[in-house]
PDB file of N, CA and C in Angstrom:
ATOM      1  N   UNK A   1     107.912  86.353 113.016  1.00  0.00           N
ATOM      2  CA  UNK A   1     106.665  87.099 113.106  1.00  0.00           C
ATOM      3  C   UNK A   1     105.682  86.406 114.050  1.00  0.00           C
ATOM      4  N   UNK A   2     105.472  85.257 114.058  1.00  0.00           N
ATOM      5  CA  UNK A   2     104.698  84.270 114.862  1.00  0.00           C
ATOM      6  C   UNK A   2     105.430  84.550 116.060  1.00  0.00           C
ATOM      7  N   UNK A   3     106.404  84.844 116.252  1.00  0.00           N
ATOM      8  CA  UNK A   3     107.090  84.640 118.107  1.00  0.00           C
ATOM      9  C   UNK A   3     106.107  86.170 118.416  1.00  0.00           C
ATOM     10  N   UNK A   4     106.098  86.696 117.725  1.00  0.00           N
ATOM     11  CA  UNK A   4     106.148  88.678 117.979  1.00  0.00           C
ATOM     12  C   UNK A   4     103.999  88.069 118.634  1.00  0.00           C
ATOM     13  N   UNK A   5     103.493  87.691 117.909  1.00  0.00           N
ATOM     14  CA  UNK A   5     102.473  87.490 117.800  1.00  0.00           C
ATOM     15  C   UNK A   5     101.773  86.156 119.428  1.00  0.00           C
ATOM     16  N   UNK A   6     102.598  85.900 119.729  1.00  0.00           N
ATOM     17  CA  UNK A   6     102.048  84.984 120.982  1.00  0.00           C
ATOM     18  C   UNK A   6     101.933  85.419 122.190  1.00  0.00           C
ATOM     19  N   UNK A   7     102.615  86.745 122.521  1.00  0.00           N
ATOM     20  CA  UNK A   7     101.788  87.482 123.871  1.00  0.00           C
ATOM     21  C   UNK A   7     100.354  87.556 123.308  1.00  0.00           C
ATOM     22  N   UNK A   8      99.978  88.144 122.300  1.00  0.00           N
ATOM     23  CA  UNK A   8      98.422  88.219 121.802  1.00  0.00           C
ATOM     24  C   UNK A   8      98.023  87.415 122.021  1.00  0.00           C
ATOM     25  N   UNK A   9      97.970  85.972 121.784  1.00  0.00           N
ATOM     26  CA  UNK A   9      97.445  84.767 121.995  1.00  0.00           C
ATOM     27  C   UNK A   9      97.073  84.370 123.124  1.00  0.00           C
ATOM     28  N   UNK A  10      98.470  84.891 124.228  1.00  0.00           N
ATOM     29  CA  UNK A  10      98.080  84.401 125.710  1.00  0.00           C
ATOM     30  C   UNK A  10      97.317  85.618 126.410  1.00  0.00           C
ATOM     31  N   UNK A  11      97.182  86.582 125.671  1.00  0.00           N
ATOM     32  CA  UNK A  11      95.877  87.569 126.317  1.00  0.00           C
ATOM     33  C   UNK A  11      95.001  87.451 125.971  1.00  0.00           C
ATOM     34  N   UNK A  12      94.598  86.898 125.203  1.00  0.00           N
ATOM     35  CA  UNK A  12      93.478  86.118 124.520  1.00  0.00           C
ATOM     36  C   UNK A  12      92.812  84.973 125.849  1.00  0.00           C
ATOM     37  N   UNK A  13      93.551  84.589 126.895  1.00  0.00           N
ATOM     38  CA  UNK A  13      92.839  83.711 127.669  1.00  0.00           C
ATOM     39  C   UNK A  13      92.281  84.087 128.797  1.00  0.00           C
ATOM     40  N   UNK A  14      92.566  85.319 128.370  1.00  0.00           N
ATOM     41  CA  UNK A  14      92.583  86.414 130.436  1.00  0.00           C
ATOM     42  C   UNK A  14      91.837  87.747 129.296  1.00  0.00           C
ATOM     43  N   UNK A  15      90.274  87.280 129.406  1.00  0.00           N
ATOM     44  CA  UNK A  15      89.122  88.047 128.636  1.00  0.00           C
ATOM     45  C   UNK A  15      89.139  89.354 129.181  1.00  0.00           C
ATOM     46  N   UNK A  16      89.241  89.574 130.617  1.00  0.00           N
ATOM     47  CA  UNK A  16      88.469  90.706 131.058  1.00  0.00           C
ATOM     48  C   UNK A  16      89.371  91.179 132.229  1.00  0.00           C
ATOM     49  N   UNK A  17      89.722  92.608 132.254  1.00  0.00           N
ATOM     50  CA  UNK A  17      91.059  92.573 133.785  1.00  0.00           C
ATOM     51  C   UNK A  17      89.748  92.941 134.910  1.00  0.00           C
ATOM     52  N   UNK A  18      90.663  93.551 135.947  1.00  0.00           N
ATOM     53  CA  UNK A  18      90.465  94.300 137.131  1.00  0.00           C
ATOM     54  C   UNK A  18      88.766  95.328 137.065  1.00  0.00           C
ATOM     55  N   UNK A  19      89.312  96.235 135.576  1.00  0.00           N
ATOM     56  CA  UNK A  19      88.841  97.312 135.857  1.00  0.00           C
ATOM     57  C   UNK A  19      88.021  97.269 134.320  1.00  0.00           C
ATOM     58  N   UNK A  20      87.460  95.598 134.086  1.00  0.00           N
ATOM     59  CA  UNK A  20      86.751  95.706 133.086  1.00  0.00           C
ATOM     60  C   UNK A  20      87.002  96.192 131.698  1.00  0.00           C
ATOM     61  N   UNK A  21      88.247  95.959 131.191  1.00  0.00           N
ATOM     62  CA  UNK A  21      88.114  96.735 130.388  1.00  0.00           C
ATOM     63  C   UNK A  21      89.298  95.122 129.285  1.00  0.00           C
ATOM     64  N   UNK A  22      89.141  94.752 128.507  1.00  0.00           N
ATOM     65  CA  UNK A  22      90.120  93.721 127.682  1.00  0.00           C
ATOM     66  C   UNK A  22      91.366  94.358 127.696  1.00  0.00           C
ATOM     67  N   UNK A  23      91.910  93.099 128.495  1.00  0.00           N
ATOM     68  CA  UNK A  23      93.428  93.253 128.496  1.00  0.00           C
ATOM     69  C   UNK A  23      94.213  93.766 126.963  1.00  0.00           C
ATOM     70  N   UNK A  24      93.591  92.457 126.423  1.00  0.00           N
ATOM     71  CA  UNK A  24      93.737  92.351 124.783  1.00  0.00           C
ATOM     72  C   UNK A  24      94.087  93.926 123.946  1.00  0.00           C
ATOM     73  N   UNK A  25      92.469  94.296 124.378  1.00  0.00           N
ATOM     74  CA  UNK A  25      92.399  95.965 123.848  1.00  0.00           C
ATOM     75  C   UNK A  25      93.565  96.937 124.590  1.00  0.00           C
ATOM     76  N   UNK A  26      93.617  96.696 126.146  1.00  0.00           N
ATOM     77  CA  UNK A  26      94.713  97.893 126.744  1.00  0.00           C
ATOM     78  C   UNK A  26      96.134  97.590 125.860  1.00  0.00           C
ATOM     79  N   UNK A  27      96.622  95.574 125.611  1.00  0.00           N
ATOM     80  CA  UNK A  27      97.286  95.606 124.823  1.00  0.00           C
ATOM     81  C   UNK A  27      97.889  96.459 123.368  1.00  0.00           C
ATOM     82  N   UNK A  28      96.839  95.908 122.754  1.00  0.00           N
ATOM     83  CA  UNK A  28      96.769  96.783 120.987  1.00  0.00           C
ATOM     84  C   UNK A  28      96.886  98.254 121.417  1.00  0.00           C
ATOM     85  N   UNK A  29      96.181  98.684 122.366  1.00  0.00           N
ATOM     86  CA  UNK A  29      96.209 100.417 121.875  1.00  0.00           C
ATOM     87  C   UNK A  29      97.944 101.027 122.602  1.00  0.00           C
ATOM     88  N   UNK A  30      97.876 100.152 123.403  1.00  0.00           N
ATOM     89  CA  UNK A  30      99.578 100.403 123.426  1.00  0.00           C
ATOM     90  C   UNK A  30     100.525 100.313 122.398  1.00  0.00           C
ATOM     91  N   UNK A  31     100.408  98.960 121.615  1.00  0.00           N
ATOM     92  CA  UNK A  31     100.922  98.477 120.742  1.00  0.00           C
ATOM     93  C   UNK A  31     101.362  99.588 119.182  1.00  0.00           C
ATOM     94  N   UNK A  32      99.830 100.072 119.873  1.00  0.00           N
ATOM     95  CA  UNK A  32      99.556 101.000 118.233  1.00  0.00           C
ATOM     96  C   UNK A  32     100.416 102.191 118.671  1.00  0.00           C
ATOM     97  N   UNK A  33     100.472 102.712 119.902  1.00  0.00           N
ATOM     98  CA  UNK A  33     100.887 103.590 119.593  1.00  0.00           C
ATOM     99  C   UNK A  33     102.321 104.168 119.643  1.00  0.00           C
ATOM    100  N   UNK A  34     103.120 102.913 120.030  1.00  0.00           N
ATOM    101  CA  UNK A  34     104.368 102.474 119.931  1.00  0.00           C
ATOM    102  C   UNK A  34     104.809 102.516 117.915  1.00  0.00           C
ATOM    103  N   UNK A  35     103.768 101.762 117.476  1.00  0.00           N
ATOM    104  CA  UNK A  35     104.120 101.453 116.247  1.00  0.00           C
ATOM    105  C   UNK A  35     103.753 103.093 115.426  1.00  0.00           C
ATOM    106  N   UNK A  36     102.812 103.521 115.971  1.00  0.00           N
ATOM    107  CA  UNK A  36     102.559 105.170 115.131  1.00  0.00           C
ATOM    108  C   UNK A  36     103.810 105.601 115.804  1.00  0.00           C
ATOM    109  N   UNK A  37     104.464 105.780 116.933  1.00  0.00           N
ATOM    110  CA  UNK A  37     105.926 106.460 116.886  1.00  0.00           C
ATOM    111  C   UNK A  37     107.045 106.103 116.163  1.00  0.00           C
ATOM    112  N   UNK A  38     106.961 104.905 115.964  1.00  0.00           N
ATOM    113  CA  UNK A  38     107.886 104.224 114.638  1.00  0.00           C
ATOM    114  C   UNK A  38     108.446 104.593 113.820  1.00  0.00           C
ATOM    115  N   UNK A  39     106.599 104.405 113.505  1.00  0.00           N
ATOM    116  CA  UNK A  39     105.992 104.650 111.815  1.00  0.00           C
ATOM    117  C   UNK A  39     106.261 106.137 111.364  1.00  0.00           C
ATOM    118  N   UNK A  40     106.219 107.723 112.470  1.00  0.00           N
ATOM    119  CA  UNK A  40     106.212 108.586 112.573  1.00  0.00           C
ATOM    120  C   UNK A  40     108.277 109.095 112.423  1.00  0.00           C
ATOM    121  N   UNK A  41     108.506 108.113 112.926  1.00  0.00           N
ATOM    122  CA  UNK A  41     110.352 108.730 113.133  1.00  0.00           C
ATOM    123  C   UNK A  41     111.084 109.052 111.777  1.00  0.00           C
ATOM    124  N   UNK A  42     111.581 110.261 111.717  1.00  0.00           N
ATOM    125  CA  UNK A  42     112.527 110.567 111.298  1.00  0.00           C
ATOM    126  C   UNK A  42     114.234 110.116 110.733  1.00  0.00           C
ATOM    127  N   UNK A  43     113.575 108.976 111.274  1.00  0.00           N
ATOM    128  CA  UNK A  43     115.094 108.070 110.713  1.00  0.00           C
ATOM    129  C   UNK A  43     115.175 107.818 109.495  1.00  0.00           C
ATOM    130  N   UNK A  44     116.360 107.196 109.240  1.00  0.00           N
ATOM    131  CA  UNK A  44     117.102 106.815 107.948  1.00  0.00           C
ATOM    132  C   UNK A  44     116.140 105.640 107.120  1.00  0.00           C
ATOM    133  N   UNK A  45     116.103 104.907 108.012  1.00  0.00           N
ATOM    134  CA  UNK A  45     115.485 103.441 107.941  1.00  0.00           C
ATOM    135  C   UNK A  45     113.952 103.409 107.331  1.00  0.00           C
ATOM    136  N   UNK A  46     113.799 103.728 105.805  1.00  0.00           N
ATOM    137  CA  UNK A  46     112.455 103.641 105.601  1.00  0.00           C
ATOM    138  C   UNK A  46     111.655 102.631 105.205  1.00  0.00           C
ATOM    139  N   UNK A  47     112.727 101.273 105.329  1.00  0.00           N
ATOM    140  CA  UNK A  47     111.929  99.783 105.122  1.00  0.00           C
ATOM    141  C   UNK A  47     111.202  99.704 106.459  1.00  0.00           C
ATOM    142  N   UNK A  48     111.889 100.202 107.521  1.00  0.00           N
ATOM    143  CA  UNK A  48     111.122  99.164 108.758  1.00  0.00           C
ATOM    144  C   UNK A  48     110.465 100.479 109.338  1.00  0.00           C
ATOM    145  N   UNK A  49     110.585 101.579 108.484  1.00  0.00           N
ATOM    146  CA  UNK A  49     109.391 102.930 108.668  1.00  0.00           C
ATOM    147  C   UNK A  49     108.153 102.221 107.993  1.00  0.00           C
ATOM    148  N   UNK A  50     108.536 101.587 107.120  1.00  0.00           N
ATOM    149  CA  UNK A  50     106.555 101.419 106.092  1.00  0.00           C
ATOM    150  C   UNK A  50     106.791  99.754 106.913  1.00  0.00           C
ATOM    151  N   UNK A  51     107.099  98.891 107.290  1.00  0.00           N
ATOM    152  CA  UNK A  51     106.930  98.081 108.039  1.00  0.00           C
ATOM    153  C   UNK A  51     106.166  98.477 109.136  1.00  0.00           C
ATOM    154  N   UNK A  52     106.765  99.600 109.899  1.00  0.00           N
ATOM    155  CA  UNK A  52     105.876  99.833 111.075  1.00  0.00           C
ATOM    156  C   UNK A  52     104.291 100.650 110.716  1.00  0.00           C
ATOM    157  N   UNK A  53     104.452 101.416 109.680  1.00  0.00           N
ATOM    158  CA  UNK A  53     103.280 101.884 109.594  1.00  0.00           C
ATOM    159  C   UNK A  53     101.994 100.600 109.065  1.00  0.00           C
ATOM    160  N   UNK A  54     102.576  99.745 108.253  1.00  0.00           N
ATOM    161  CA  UNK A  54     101.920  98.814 107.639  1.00  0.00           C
ATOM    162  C   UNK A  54     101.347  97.870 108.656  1.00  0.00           C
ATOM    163  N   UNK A  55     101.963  97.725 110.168  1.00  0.00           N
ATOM    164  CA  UNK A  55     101.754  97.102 110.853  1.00  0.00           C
ATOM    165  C   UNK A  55     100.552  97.784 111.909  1.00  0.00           C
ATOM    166  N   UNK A  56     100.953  98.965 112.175  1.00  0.00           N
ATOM    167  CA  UNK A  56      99.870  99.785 113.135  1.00  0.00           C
ATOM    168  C   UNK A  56      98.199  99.785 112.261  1.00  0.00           C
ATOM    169  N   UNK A  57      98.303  99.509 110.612  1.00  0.00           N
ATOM    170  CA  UNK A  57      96.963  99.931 110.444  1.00  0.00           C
ATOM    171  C   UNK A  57      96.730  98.549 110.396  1.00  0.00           C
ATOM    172  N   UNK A  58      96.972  97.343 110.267  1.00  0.00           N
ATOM    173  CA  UNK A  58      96.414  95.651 111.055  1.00  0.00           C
ATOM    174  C   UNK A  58      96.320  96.086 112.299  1.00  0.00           C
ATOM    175  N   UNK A  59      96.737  96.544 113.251  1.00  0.00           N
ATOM    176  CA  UNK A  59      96.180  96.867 114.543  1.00  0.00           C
ATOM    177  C   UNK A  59      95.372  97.666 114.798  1.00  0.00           C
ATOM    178  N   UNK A  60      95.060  98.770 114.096  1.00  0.00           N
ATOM    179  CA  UNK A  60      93.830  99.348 113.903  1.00  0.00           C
ATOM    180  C   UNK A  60      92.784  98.688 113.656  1.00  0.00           C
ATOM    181  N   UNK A  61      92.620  97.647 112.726  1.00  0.00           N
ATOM    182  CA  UNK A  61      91.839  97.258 112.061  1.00  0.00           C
ATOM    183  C   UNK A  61      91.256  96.373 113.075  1.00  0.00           C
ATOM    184  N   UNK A  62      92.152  95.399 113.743  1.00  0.00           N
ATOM    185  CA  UNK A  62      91.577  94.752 114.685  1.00  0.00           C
ATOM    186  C   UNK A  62      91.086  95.641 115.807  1.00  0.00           C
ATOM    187  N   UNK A  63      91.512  96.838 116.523  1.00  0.00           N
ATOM    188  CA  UNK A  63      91.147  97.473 117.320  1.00  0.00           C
ATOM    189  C   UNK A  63      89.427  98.261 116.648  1.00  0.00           C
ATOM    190  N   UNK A  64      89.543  98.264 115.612  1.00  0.00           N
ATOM    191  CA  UNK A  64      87.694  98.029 115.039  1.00  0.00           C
ATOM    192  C   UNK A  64      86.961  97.087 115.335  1.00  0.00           C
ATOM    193  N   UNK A  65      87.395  96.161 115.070  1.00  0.00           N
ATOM    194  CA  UNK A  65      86.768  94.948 115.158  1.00  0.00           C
ATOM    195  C   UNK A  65      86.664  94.501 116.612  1.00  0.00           C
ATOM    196  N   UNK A  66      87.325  95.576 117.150  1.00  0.00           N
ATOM    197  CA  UNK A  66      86.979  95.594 118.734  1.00  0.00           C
ATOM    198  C   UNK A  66      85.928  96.558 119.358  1.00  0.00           C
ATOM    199  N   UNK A  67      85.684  97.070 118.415  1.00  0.00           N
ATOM    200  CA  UNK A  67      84.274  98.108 118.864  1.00  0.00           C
ATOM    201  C   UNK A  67      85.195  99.721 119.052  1.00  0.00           C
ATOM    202  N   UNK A  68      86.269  99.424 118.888  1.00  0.00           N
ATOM    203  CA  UNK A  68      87.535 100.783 119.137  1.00  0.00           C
ATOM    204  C   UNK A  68      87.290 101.521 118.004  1.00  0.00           C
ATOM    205  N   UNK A  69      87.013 102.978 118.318  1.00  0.00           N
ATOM    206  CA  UNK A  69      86.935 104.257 116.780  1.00  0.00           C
ATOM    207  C   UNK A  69      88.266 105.053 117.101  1.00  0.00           C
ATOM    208  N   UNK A  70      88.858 105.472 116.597  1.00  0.00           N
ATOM    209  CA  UNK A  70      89.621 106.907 116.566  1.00  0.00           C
ATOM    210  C   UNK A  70      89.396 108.058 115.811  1.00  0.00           C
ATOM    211  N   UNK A  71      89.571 108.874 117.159  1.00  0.00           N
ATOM    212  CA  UNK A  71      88.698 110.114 116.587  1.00  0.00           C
ATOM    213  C   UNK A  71      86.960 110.050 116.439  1.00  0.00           C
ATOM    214  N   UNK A  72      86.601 111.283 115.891  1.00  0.00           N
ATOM    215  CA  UNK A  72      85.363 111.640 116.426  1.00  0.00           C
ATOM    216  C   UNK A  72      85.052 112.287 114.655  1.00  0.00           C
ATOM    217  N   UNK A  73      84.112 112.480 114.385  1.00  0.00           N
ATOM    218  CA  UNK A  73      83.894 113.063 113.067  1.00  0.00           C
ATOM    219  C   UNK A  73      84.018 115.088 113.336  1.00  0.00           C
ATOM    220  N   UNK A  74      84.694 115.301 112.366  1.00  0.00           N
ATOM    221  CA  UNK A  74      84.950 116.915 112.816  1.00  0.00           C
ATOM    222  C   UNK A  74      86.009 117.255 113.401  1.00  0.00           C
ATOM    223  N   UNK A  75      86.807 116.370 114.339  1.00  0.00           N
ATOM    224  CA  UNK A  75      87.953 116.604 114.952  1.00  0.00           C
ATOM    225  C   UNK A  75      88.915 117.001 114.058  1.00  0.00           C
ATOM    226  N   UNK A  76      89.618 117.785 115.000  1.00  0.00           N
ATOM    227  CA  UNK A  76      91.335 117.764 114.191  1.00  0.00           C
ATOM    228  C   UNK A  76      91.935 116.442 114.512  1.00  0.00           C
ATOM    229  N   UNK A  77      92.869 116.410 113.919  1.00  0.00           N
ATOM    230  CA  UNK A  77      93.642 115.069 113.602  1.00  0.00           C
ATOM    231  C   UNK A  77      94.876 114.972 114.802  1.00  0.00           C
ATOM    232  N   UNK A  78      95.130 116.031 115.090  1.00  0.00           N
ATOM    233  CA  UNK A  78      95.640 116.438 116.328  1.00  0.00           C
ATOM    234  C   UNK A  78      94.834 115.872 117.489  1.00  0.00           C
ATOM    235  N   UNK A  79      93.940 116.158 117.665  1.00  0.00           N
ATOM    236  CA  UNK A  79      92.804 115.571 119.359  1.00  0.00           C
ATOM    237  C   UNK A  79      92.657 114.370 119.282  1.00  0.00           C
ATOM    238  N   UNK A  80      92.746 113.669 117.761  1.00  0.00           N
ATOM    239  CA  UNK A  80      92.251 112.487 117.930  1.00  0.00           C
ATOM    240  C   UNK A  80      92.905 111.262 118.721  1.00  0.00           C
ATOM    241  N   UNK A  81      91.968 110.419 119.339  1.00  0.00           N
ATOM    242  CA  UNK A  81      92.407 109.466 119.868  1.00  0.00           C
ATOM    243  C   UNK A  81      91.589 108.687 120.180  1.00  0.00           C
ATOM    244  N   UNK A  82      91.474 106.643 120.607  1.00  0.00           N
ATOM    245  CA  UNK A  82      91.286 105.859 120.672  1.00  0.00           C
ATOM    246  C   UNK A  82      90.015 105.658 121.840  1.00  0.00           C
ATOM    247  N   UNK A  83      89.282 105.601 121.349  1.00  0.00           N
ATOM    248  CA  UNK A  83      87.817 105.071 122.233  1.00  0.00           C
ATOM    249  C   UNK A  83      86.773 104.706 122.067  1.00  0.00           C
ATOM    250  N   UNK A  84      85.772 103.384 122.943  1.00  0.00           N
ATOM    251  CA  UNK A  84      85.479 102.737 122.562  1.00  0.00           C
ATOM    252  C   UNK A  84      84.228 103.670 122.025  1.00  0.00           C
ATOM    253  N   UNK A  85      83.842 102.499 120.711  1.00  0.00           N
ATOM    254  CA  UNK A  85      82.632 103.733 119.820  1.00  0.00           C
ATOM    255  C   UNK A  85      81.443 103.907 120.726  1.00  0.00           C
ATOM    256  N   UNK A  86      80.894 104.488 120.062  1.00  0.00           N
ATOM    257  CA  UNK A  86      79.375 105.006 120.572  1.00  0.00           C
ATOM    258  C   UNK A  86      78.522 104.269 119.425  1.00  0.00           C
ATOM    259  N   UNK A  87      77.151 104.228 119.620  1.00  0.00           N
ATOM    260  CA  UNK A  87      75.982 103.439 118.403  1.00  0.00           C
ATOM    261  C   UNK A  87      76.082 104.790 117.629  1.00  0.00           C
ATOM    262  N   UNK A  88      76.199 106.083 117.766  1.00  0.00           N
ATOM    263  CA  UNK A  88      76.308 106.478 116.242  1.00  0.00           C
ATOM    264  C   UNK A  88      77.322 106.572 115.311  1.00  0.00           C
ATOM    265  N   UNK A  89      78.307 106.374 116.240  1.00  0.00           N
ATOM    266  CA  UNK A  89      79.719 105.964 115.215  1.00  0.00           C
ATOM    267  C   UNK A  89      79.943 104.716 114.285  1.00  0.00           C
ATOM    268  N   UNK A  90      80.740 105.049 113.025  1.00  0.00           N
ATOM    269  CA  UNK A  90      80.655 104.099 112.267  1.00  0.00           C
ATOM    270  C   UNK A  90      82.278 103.676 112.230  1.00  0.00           C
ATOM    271  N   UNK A  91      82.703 102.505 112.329  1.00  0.00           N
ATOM    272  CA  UNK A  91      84.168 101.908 112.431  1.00  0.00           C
ATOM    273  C   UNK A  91      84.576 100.460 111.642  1.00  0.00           C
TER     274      UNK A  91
END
């Protein structure tokens, strides 16, 4: 689990890319949404189905703690998607 976890670490030293925006963060929201397709599959395999889902909402959580909301209040659950909040959003 610690090996899985040390690209994070070394994006952790390279704060800010090109186009302003945390590597870190372009990281996770990739991450997440690799792990919501996972978490989402139809396979057999439902240990490393609730593994993956269990894992995408720690990446959520940190992607809060990144100033990151998903979704919008009112949306369908369908539109929703990952961006950074606004001051009236709550995350």
């Amino acid at each position: 689990m610690l090996r899985a976890l040390l690209p994070l670490l070394f994006i952790l030293a390279f704060p800010i890319d090109a186009f302003g925006q945390p590597p870190l963060a372009r990281d996770l929201l990739s991450i997440y949404r690799d792990l919501n397709d996972m978490c989402r599959d139809h396979g057999n395999d439902d240990r490393h189905k609730m593994r993956a889902c269990n894992i995408r909402e720690k990446v959520a959580r940190l992607l809060n703690t990144m100033g990151y909301c998903y979704g919008k209040k009112g949306q369908d659950a369908a539109d929703m998607q990952w961006h950074k909040c606004t001051a009236h959003e709550i995350f």
